[in-house]
PDB file of N, CA and C in Angstrom:
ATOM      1  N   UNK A   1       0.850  -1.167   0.000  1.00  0.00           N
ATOM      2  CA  UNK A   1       0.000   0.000   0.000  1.00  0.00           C
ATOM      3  C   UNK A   1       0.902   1.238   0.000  1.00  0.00           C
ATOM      4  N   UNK A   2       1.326   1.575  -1.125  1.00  0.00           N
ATOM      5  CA  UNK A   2       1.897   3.186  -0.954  1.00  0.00           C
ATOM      6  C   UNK A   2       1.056   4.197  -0.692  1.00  0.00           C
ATOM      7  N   UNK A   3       0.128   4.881  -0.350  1.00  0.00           N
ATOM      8  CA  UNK A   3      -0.316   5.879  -0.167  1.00  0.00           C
ATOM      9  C   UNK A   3      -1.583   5.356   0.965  1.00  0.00           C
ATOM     10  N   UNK A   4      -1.819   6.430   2.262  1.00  0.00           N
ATOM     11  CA  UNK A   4      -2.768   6.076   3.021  1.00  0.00           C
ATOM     12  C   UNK A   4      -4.206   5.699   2.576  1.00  0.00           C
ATOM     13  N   UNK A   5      -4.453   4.836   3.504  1.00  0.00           N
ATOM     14  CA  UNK A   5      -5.855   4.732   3.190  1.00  0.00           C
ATOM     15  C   UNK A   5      -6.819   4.859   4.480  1.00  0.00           C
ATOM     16  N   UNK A   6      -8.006   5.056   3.938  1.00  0.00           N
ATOM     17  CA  UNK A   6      -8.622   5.508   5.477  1.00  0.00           C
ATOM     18  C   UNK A   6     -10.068   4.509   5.485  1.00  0.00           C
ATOM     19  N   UNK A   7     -10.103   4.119   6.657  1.00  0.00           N
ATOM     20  CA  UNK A   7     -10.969   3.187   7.410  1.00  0.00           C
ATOM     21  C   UNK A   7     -12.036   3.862   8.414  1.00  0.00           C
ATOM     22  N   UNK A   8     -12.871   3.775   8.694  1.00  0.00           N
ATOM     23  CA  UNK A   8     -13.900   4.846   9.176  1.00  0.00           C
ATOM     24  C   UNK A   8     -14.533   2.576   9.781  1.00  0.00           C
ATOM     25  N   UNK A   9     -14.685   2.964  11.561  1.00  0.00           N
ATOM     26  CA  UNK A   9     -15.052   1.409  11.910  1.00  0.00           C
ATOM     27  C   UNK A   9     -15.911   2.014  13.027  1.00  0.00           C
ATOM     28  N   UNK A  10     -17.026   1.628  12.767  1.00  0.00           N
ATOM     29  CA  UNK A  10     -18.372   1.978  13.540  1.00  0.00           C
ATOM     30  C   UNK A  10     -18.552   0.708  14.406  1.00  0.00           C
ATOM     31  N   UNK A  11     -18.314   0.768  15.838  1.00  0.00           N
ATOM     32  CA  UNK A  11     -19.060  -0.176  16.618  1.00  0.00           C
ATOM     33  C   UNK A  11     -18.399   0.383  18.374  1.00  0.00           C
ATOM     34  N   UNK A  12     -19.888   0.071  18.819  1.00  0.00           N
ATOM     35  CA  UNK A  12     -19.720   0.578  20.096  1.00  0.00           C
ATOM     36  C   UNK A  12     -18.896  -0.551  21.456  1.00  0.00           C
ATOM     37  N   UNK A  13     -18.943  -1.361  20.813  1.00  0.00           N
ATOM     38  CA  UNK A  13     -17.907  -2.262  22.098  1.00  0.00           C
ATOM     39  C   UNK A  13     -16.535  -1.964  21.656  1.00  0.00           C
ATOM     40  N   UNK A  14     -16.026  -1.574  22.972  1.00  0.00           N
ATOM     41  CA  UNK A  14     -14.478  -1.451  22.984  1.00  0.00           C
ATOM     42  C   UNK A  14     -13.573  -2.132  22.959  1.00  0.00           C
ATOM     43  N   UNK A  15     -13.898  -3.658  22.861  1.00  0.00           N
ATOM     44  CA  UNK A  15     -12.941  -5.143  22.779  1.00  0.00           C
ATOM     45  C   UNK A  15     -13.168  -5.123  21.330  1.00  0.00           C
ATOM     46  N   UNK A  16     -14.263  -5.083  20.965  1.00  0.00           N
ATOM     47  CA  UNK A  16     -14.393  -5.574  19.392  1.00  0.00           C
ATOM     48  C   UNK A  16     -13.295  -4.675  18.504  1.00  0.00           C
ATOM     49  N   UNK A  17     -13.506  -3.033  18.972  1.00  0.00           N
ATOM     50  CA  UNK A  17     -13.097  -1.845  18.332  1.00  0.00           C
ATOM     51  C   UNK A  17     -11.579  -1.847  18.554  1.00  0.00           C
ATOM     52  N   UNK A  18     -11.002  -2.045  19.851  1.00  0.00           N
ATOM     53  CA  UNK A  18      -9.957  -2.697  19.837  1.00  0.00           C
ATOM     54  C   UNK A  18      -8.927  -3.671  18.985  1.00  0.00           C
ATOM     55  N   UNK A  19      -9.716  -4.757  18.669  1.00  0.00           N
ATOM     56  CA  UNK A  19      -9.631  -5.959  17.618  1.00  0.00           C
ATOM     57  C   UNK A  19      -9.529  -5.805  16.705  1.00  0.00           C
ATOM     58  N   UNK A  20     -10.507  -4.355  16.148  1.00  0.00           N
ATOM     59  CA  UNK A  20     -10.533  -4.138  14.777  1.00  0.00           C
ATOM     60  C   UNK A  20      -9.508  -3.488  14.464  1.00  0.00           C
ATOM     61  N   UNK A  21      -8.837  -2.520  15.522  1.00  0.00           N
ATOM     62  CA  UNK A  21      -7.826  -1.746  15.313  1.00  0.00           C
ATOM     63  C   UNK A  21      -6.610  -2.746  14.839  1.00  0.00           C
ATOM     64  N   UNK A  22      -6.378  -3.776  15.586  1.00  0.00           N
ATOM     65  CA  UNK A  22      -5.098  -4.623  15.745  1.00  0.00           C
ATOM     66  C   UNK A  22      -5.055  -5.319  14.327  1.00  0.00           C
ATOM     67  N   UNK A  23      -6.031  -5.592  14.355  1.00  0.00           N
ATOM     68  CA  UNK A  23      -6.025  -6.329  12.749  1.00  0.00           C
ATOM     69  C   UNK A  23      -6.127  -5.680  11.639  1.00  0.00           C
ATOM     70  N   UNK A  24      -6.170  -4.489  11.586  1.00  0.00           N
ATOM     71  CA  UNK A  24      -6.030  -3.454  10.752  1.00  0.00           C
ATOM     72  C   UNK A  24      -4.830  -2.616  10.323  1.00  0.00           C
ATOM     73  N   UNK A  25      -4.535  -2.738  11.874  1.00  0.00           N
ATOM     74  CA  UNK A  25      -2.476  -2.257  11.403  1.00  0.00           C
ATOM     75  C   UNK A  25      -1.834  -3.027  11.667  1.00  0.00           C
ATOM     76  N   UNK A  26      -2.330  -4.488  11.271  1.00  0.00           N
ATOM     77  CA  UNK A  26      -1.277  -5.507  11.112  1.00  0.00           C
ATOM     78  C   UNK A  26      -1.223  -5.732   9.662  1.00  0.00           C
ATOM     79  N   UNK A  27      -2.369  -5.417   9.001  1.00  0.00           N
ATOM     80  CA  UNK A  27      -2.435  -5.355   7.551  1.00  0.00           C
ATOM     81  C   UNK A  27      -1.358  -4.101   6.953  1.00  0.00           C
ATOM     82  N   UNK A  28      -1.535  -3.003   7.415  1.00  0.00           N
ATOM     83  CA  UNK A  28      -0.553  -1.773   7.505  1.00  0.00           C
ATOM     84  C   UNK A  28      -0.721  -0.558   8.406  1.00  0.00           C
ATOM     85  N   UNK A  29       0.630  -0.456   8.771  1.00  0.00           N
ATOM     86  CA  UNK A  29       0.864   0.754   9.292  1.00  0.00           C
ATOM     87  C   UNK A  29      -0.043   2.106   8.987  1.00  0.00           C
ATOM     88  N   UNK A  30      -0.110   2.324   7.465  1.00  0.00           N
ATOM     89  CA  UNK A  30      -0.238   3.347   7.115  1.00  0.00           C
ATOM     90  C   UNK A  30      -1.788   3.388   6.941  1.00  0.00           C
ATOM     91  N   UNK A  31      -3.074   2.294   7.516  1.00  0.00           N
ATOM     92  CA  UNK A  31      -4.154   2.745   7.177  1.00  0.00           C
ATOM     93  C   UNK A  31      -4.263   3.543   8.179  1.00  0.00           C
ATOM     94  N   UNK A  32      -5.525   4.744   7.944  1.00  0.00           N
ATOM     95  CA  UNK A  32      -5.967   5.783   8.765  1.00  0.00           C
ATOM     96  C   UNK A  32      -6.766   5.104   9.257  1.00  0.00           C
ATOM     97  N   UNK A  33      -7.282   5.497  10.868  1.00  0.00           N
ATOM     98  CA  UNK A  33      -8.433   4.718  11.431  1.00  0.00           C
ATOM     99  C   UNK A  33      -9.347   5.509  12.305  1.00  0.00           C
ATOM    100  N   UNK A  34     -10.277   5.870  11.961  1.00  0.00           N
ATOM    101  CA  UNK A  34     -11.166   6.441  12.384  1.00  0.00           C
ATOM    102  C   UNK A  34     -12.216   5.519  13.472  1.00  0.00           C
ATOM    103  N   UNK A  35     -12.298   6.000  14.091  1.00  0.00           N
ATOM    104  CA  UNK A  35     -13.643   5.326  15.605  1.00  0.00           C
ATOM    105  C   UNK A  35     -14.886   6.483  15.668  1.00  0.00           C
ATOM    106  N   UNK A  36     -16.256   5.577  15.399  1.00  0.00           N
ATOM    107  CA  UNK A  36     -17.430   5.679  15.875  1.00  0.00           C
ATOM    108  C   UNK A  36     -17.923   5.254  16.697  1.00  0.00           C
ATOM    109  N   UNK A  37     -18.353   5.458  17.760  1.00  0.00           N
ATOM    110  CA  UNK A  37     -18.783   4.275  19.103  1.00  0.00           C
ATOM    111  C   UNK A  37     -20.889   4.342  18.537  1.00  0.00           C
ATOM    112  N   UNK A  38     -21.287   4.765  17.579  1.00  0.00           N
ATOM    113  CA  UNK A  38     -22.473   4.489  17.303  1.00  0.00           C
ATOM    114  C   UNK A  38     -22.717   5.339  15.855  1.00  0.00           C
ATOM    115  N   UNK A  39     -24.010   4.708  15.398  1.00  0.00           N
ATOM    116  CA  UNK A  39     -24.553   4.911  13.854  1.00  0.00           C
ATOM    117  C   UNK A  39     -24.631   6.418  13.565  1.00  0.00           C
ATOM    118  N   UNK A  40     -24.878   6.966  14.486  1.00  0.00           N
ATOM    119  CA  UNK A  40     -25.116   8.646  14.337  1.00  0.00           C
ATOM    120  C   UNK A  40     -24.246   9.128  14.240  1.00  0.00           C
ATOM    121  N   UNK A  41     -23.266   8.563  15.100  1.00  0.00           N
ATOM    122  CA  UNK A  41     -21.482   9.155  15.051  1.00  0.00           C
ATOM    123  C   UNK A  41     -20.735   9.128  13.315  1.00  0.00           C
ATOM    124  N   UNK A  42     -21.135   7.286  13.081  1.00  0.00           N
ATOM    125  CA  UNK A  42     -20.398   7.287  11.982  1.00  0.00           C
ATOM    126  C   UNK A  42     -21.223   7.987  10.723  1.00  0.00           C
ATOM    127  N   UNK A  43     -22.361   8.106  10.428  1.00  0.00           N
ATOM    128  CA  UNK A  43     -23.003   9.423   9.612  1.00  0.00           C
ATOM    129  C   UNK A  43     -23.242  10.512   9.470  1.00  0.00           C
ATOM    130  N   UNK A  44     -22.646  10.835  10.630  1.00  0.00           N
ATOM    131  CA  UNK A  44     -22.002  12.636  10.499  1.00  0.00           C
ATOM    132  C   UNK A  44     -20.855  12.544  10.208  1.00  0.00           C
ATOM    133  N   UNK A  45     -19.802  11.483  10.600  1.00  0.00           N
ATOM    134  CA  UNK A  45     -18.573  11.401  10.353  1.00  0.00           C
ATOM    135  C   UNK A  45     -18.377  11.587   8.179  1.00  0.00           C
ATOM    136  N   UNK A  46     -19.059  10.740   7.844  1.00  0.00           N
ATOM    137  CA  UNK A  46     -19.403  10.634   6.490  1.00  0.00           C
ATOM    138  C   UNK A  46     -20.028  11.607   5.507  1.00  0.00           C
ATOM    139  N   UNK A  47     -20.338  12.744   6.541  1.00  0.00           N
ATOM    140  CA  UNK A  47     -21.149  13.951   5.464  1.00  0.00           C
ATOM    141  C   UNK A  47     -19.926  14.613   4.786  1.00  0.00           C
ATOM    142  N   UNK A  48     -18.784  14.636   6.459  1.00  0.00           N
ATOM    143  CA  UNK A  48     -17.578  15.830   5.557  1.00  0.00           C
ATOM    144  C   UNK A  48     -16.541  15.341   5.353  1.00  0.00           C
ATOM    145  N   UNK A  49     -16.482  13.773   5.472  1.00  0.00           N
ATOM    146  CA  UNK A  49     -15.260  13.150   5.233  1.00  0.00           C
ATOM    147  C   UNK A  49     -15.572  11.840   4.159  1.00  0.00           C
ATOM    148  N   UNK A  50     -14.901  10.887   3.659  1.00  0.00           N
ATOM    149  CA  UNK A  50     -15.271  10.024   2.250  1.00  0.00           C
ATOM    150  C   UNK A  50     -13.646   8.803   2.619  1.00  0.00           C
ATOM    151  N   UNK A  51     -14.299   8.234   3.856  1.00  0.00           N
ATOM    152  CA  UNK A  51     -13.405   7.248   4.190  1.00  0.00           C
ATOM    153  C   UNK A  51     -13.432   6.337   2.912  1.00  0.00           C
ATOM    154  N   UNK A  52     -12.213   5.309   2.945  1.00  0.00           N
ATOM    155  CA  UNK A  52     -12.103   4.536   1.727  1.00  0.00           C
ATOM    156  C   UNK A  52     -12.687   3.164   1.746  1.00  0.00           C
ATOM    157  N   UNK A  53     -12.854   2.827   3.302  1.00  0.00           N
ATOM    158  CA  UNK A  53     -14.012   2.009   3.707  1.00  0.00           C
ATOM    159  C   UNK A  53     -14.666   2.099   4.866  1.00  0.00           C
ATOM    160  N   UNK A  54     -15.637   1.261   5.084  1.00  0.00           N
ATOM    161  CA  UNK A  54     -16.342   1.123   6.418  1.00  0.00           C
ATOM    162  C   UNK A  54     -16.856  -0.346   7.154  1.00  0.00           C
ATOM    163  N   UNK A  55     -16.150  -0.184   8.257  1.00  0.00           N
ATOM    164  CA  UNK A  55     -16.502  -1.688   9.008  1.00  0.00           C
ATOM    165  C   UNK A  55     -17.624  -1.155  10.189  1.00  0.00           C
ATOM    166  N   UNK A  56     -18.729  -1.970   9.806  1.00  0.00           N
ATOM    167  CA  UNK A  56     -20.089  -1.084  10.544  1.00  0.00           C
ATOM    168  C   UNK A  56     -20.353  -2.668  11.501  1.00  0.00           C
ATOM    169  N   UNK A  57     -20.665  -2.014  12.675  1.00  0.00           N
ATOM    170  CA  UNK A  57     -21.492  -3.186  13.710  1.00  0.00           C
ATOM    171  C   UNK A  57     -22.409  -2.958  13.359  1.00  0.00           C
ATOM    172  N   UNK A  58     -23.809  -3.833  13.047  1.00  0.00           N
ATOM    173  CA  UNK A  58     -24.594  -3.792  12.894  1.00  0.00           C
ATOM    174  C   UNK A  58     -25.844  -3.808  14.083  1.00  0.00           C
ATOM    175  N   UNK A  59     -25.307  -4.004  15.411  1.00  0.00           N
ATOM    176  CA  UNK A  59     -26.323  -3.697  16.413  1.00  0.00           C
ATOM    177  C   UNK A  59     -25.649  -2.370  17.568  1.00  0.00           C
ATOM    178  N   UNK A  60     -26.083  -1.432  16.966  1.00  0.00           N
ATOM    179  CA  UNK A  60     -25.365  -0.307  17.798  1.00  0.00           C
ATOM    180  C   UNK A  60     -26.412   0.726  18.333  1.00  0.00           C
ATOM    181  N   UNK A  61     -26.424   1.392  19.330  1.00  0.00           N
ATOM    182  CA  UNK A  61     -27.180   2.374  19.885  1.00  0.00           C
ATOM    183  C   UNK A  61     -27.477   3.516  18.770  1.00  0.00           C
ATOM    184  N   UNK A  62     -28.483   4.489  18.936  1.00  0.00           N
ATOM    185  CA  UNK A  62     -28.802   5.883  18.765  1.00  0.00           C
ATOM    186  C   UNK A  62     -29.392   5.209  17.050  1.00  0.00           C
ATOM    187  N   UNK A  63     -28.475   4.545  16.549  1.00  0.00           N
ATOM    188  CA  UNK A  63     -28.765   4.054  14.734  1.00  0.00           C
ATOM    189  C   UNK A  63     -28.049   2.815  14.625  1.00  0.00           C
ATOM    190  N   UNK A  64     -28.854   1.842  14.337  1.00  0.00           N
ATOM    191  CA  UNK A  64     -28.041   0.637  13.880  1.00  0.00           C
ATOM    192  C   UNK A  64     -27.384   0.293  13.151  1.00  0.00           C
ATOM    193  N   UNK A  65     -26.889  -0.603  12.193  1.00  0.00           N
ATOM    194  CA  UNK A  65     -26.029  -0.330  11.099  1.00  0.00           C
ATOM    195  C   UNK A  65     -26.706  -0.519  10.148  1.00  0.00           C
ATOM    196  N   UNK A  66     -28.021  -1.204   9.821  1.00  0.00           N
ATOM    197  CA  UNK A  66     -29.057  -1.120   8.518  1.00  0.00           C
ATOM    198  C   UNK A  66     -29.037   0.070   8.492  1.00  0.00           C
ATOM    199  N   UNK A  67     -29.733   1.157   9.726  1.00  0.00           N
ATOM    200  CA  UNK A  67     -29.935   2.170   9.637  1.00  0.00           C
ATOM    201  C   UNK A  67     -29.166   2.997   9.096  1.00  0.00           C
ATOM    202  N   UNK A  68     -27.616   3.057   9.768  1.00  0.00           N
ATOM    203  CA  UNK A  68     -26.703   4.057   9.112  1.00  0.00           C
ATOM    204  C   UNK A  68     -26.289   3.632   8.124  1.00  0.00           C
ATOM    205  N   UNK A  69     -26.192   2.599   7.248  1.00  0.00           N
ATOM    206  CA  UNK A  69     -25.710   2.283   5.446  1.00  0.00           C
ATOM    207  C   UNK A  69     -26.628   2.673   5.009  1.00  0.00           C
ATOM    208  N   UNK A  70     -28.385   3.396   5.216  1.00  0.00           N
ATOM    209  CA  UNK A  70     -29.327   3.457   4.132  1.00  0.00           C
ATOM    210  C   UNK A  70     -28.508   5.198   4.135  1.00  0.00           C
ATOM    211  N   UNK A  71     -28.947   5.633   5.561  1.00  0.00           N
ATOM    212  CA  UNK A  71     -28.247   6.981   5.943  1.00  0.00           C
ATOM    213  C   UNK A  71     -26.712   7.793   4.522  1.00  0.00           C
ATOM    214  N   UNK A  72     -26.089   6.760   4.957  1.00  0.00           N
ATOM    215  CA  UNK A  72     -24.507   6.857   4.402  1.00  0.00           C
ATOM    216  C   UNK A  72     -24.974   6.751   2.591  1.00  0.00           C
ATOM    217  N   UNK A  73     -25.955   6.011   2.585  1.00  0.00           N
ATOM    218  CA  UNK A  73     -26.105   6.145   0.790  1.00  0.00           C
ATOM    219  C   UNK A  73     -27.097   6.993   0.462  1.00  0.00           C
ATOM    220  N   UNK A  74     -27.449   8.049   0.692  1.00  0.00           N
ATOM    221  CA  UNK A  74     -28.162   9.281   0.251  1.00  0.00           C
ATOM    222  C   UNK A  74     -27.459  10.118  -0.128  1.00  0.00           C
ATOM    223  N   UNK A  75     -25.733  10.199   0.828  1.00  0.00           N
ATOM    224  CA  UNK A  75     -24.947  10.963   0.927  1.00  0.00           C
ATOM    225  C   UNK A  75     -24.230  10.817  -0.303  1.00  0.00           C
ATOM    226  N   UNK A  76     -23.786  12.219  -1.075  1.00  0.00           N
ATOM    227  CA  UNK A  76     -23.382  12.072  -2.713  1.00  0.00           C
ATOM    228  C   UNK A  76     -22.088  10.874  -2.947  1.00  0.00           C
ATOM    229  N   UNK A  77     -21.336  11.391  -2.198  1.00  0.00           N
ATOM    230  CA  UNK A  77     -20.178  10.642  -1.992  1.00  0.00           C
ATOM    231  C   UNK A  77     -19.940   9.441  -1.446  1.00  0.00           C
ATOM    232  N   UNK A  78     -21.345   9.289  -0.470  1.00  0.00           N
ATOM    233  CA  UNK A  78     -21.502   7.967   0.516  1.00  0.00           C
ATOM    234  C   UNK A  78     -22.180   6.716  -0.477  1.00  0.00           C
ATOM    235  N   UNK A  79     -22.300   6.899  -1.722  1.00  0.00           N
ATOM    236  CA  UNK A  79     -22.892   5.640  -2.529  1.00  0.00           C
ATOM    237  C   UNK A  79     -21.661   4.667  -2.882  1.00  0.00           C
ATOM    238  N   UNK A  80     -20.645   5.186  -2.803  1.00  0.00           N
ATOM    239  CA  UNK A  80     -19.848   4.144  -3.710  1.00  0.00           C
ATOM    240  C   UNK A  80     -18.574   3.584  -2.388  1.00  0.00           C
ATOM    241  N   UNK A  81     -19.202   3.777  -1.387  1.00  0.00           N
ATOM    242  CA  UNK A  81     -17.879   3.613  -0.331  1.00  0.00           C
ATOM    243  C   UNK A  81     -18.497   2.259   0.237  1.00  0.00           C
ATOM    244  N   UNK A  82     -17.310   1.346   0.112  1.00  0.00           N
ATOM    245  CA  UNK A  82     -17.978   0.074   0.048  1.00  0.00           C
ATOM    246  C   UNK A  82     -17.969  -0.237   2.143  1.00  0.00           C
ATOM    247  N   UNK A  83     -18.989  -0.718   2.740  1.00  0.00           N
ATOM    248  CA  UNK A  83     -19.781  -1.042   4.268  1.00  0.00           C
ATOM    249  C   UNK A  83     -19.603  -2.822   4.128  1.00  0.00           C
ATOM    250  N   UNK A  84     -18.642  -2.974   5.231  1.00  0.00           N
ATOM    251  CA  UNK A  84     -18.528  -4.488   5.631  1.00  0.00           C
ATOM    252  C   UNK A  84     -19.701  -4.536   6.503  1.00  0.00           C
ATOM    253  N   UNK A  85     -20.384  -5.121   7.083  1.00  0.00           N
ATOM    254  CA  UNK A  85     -21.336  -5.416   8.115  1.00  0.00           C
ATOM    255  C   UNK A  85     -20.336  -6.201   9.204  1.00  0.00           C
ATOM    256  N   UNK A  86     -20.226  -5.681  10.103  1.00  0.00           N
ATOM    257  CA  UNK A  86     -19.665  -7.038  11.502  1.00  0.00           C
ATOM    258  C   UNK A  86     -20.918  -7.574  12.592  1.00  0.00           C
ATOM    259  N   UNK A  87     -21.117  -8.324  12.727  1.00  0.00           N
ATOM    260  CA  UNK A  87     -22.470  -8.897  13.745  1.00  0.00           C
ATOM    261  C   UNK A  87     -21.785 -10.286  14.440  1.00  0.00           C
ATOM    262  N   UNK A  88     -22.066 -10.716  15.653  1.00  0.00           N
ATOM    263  CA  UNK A  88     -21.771 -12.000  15.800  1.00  0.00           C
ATOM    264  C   UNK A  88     -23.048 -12.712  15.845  1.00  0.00           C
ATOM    265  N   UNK A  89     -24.179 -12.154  15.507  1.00  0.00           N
ATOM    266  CA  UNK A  89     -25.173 -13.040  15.004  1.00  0.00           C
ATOM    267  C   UNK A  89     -24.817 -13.917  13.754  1.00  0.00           C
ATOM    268  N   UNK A  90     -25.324 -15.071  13.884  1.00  0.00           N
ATOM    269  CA  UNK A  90     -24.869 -16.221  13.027  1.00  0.00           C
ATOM    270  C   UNK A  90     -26.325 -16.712  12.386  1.00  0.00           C
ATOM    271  N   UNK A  91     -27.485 -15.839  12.090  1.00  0.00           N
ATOM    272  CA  UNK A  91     -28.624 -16.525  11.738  1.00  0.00           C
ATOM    273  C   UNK A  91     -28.693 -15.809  10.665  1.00  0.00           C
ATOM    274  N   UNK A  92     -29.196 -16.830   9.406  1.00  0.00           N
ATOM    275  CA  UNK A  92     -29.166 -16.499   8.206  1.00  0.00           C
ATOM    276  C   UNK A  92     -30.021 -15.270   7.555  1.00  0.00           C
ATOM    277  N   UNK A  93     -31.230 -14.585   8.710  1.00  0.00           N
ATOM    278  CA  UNK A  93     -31.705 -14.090   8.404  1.00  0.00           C
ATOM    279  C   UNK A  93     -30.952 -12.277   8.394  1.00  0.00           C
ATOM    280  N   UNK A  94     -29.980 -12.652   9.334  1.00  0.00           N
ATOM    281  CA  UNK A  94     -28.945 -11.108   9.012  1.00  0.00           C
ATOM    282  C   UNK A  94     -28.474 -10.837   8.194  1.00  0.00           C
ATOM    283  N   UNK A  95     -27.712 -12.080   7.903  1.00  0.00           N
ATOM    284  CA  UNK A  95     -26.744 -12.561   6.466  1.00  0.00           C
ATOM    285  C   UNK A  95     -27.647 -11.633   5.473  1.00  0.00           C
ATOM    286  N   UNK A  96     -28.648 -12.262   5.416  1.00  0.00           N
ATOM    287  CA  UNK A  96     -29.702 -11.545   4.321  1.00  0.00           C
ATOM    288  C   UNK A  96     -29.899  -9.935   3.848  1.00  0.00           C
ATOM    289  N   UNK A  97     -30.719  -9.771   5.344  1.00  0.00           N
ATOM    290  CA  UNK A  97     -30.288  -8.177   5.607  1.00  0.00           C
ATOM    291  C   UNK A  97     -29.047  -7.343   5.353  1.00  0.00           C
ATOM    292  N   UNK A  98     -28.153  -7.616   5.504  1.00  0.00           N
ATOM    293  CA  UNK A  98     -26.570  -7.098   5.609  1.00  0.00           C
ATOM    294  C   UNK A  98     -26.373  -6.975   3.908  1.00  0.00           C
ATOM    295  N   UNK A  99     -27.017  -7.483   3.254  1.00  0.00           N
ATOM    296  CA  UNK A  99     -26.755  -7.936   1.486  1.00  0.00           C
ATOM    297  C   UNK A  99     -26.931  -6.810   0.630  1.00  0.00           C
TER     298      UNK A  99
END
């Protein structure tokens, strides 16, 4: 990766957010990493900034993460920024949702 890249990771537990950090600059040094501790956080974060991705929890306070990816794609710039979903729900019916 020559040139930074920036990561914008929405989730309100601090072990998970933690985790995400570690495994993120083990991939590289040089990604940028931005923290949301909830959905409202990370969609204001997204009006004036155009992270290069997004790792969204999908069960979070104030806006969930269905909620904030419909949010994040209204936004001009927020259509093409590709949203991992993280959940430790394992039932197929999230899987679905998250799609």
């Amino acid at each position: 990766m020559n040139q930074d890249f920036s990561v914008l990771i929405a989730e309100d537990n601090p072990v998970n957010m933690k985790l995400s950090k570690i495994i993120l600059s083990k991939i590289s040094p040089r990604i940028k990493i931005t923290e949301a501790e909830n959905g409202l956080m990370a969609y204001e974060y997204v009006i004036s900034n155009n992270p290069d991705l997004i790792l969204m929890d999908i069960q979070m306070p104030i806006m969930n993460g269905y909620e904030t990816a419909k949010a994040i794609r209204t936004i001009d710039h927020g259509r093409d920024i590709p949203i991992i979903a993280l959940t430790a729900d394992v039932m197929q019916e999230s899987k679905q949702q998250a799609e």
